[in-house]
Protein backbone atom coordinates (compact mmCIF):
# COMPACT_ATOMS: atom_id res chain seq x y z
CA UNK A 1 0.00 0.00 0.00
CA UNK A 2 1.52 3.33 -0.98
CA UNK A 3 -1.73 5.30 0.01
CA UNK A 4 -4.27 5.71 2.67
CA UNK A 5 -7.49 4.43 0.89
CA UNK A 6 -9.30 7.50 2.87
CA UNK A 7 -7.46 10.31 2.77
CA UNK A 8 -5.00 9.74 0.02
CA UNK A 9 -2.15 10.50 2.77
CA UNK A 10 1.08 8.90 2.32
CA UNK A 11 1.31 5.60 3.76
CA UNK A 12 4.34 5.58 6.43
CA UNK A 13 4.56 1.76 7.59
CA UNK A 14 2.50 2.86 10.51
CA UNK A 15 -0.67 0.31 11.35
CA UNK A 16 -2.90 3.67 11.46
CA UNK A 17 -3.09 6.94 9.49
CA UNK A 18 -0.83 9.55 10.05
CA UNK A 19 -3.55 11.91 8.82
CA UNK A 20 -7.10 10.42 9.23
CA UNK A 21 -6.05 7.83 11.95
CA UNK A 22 -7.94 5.27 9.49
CA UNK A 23 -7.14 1.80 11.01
CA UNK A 24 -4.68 0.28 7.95
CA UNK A 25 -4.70 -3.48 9.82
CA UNK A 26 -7.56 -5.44 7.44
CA UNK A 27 -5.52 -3.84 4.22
CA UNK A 28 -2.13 -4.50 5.38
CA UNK A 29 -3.99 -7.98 6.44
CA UNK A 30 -5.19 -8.78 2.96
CA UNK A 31 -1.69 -7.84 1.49
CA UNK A 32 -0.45 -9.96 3.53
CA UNK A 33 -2.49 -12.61 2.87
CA UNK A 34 -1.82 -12.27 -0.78
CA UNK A 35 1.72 -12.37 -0.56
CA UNK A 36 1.27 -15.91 1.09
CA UNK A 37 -0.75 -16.83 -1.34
CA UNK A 38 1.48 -15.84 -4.31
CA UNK A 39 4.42 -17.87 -2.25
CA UNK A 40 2.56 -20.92 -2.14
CA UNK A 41 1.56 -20.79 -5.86
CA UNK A 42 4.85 -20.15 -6.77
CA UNK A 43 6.42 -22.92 -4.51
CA UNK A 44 3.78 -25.59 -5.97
CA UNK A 45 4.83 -24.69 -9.56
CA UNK A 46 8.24 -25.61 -8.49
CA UNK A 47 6.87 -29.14 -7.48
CA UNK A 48 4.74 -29.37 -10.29
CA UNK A 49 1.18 -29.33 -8.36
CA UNK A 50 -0.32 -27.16 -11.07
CA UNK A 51 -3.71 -27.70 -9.70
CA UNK A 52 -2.61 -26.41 -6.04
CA UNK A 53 -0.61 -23.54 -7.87
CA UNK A 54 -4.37 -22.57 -9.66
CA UNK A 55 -6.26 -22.43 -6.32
CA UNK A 56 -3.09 -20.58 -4.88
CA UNK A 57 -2.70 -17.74 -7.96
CA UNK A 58 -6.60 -18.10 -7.64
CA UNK A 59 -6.55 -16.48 -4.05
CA UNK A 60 -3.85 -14.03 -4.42
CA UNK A 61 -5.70 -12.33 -7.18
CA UNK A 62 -9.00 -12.17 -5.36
CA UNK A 63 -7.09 -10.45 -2.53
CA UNK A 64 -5.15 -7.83 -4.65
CA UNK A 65 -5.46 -7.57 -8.44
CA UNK A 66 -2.08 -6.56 -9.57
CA UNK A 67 0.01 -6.85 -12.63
CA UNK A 68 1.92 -9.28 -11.19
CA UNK A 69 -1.11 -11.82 -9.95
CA UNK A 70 -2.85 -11.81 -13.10
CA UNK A 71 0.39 -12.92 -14.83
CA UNK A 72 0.61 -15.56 -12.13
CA UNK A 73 -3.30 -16.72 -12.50
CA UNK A 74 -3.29 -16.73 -16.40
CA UNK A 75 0.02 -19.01 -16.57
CA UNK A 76 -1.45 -21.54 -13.90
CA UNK A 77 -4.77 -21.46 -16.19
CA UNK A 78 -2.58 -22.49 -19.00
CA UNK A 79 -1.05 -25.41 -17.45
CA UNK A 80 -4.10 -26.89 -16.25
CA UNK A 81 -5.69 -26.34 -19.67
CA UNK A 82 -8.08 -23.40 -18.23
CA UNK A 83 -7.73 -21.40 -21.20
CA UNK A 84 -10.85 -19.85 -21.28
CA UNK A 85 -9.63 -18.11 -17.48
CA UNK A 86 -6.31 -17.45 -19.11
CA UNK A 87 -7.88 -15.51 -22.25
CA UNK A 88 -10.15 -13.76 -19.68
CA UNK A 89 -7.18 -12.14 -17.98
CA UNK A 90 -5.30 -11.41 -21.32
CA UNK A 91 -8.13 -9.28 -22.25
């Protein structure tokens, strides 16, 4: 998170706003979350689970829709022959 989703105030690594005093936990939370997510995908395409890699890239990108998930997502969709997922996300 760079910015406060309320205020628009630069985010200082601080679990509330400097500015609004917005409680940052349930984002920094879901980040989190994400990240572990991505981890596990990542480690299961190194064993060559591809289906456990899917449901993996499948929950990072429900938790934070960035460049780097959807690139994730749409390659596990191709190796488990989910290619109308992976056209989806190339759109």
């Amino acid at each position: 998170m760079e910015r406060c989703p309320t205020c628009n105030a630069r985010y200082k690594g601080k679990l509330t706003c400097r500015r609004c005093k917005t409680d940052l936990r349930p984002l920094l939370d879901i980040e989190e979350k994400s990240r572990t997510h991505y981890k596990a995908a990542a480690a299961a395409f190194a064993c060559n689970d591809f289906n456990r890699m899917f449901f993996h890239a499948k929950r990072s990108f429900s938790l934070m829709q960035t460049p780097e998930n959807c690139r994730l997502l749409a390659c596990s969709a191709l190796l488990i022959h989910r290619f109308d997922i992976a056209l989806a996300l190339a759109i």
